[in-house]
N, C-alpha and C. Protein backbone atom coordinates (compact mmCIF):
# COMPACT_ATOMS: atom_id res chain seq x y z
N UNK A 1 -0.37 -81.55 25.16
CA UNK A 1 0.15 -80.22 25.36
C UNK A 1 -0.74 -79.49 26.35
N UNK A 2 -0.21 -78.81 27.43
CA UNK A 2 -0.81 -78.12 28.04
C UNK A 2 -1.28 -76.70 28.32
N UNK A 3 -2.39 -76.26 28.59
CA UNK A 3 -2.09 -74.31 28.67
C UNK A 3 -1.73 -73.82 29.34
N UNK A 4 -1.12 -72.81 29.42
CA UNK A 4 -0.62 -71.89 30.47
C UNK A 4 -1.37 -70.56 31.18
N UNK A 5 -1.66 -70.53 31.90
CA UNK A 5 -2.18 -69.19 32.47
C UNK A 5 -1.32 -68.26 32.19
N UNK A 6 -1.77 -66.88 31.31
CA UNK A 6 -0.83 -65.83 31.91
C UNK A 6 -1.14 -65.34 33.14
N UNK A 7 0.24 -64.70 33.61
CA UNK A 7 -0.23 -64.02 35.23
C UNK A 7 0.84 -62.72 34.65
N UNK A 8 -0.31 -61.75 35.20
CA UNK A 8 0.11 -60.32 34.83
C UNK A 8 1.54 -60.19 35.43
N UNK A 9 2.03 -58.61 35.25
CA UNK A 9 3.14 -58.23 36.22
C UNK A 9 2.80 -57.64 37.31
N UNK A 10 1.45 -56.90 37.32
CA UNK A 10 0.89 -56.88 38.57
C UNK A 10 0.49 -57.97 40.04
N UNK A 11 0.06 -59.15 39.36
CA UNK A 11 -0.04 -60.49 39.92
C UNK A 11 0.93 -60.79 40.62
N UNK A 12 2.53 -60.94 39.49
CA UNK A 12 3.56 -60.86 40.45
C UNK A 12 4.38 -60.46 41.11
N UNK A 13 3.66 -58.36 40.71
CA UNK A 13 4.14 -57.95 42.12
C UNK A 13 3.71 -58.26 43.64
N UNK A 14 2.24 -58.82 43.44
CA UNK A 14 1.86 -58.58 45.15
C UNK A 14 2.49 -59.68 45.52
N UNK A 15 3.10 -60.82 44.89
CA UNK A 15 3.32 -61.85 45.48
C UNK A 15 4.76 -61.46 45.86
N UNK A 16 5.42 -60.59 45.61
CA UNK A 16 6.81 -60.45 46.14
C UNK A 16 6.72 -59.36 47.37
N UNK A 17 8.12 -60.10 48.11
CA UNK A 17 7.95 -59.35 49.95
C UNK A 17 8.83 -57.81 49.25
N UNK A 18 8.59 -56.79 50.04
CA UNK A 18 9.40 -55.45 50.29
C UNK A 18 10.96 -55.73 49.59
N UNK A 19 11.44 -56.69 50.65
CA UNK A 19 12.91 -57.02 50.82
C UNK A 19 13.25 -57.74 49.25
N UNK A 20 12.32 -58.46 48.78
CA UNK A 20 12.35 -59.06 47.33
C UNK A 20 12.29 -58.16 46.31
N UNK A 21 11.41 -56.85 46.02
CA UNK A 21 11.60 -55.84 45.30
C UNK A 21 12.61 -54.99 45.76
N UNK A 22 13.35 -54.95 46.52
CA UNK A 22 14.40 -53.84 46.98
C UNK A 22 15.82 -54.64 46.52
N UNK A 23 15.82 -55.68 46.44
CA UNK A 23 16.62 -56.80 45.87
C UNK A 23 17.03 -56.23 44.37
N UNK A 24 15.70 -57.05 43.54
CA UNK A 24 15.81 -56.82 42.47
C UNK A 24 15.87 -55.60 41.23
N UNK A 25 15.77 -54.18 42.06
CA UNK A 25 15.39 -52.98 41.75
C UNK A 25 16.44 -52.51 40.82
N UNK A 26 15.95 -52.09 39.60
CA UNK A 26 17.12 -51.33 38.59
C UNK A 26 17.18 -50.05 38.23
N UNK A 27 17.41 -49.13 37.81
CA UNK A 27 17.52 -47.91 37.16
C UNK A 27 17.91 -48.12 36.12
N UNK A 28 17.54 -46.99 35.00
CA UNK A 28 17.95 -46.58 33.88
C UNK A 28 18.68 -45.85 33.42
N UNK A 29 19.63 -45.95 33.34
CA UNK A 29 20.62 -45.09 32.43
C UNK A 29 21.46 -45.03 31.67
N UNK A 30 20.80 -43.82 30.75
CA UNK A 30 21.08 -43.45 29.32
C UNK A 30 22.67 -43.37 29.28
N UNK A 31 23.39 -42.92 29.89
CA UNK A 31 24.56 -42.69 29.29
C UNK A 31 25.33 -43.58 29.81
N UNK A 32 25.28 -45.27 30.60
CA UNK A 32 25.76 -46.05 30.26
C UNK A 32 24.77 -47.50 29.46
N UNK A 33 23.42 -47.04 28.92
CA UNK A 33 23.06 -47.72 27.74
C UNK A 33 22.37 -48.97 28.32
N UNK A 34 21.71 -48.70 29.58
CA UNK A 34 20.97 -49.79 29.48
C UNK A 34 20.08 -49.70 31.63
N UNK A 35 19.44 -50.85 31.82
CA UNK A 35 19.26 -50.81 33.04
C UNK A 35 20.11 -51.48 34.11
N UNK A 36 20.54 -51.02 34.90
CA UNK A 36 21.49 -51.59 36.19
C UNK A 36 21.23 -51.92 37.43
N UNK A 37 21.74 -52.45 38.32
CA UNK A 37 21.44 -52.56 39.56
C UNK A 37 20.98 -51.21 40.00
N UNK A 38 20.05 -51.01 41.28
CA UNK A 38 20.01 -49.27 41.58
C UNK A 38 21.09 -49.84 42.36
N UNK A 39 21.35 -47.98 43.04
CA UNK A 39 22.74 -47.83 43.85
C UNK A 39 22.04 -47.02 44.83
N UNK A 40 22.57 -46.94 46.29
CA UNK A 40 22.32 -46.65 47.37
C UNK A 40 21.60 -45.42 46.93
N UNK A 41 20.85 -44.55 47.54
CA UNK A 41 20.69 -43.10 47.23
C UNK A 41 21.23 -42.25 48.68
N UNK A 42 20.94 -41.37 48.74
CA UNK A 42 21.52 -40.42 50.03
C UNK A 42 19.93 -40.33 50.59
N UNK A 43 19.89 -40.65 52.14
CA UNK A 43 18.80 -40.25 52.97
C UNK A 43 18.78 -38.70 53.14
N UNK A 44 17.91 -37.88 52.77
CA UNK A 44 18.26 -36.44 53.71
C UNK A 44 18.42 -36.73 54.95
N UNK A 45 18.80 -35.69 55.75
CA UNK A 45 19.45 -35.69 57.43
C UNK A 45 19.94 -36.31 57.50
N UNK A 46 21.32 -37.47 56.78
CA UNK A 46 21.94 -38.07 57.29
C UNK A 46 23.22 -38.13 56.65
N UNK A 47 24.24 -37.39 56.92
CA UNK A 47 25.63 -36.62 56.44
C UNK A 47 26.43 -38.04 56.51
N UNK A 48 26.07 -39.03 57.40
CA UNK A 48 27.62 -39.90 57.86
C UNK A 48 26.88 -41.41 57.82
N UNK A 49 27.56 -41.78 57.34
CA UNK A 49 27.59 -43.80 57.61
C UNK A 49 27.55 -43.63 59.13
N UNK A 50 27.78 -45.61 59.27
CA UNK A 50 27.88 -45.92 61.07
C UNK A 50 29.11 -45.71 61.71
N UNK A 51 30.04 -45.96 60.13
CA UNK A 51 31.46 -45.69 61.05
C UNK A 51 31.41 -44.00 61.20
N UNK A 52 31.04 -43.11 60.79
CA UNK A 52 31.26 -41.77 61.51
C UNK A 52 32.24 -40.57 60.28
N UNK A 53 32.37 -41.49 58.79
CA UNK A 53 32.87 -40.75 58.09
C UNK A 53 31.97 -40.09 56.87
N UNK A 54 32.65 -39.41 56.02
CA UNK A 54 31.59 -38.18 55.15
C UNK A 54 30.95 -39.55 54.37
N UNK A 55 30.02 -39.63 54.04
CA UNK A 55 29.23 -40.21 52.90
C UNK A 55 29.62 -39.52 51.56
N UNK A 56 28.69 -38.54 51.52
CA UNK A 56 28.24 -37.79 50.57
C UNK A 56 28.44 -36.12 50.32
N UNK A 57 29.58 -36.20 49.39
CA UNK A 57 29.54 -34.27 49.07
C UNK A 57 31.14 -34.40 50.28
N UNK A 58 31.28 -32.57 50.75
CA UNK A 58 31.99 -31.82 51.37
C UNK A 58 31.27 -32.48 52.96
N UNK A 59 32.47 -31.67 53.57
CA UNK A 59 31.83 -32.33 55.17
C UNK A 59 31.34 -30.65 55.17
């Protein structure tokens, strides 16, 4: 039988790239009961996608 090293969760954050934590990233929320994928957020200063229509809110 062999031992295992633990390796912290710190350990295996440094070993993951930017693009690998932006991947796997979740949120919490309570009022659908658990953690989820995150979802885009809104950049300030930036009202419109590439195609040129409203994103977010009233135009």
């Amino acid at each position: 039988m062999a031992f295992r090293k633990t390796i912290s969760q710190s350990e295996l954050a440094q070993g993951q790239s930017d693009a690998d934590r932006e991947r796997h990233a979740t949120d919490y929320s309570a009022s659908r009961g658990g953690w989820f994928t995150a979802e885009a957020k809104p950049v300030a200063g930036q009202d419109k996608d590439s195609s040129g229509a409203c994103r977010w809110g009233r135009r």
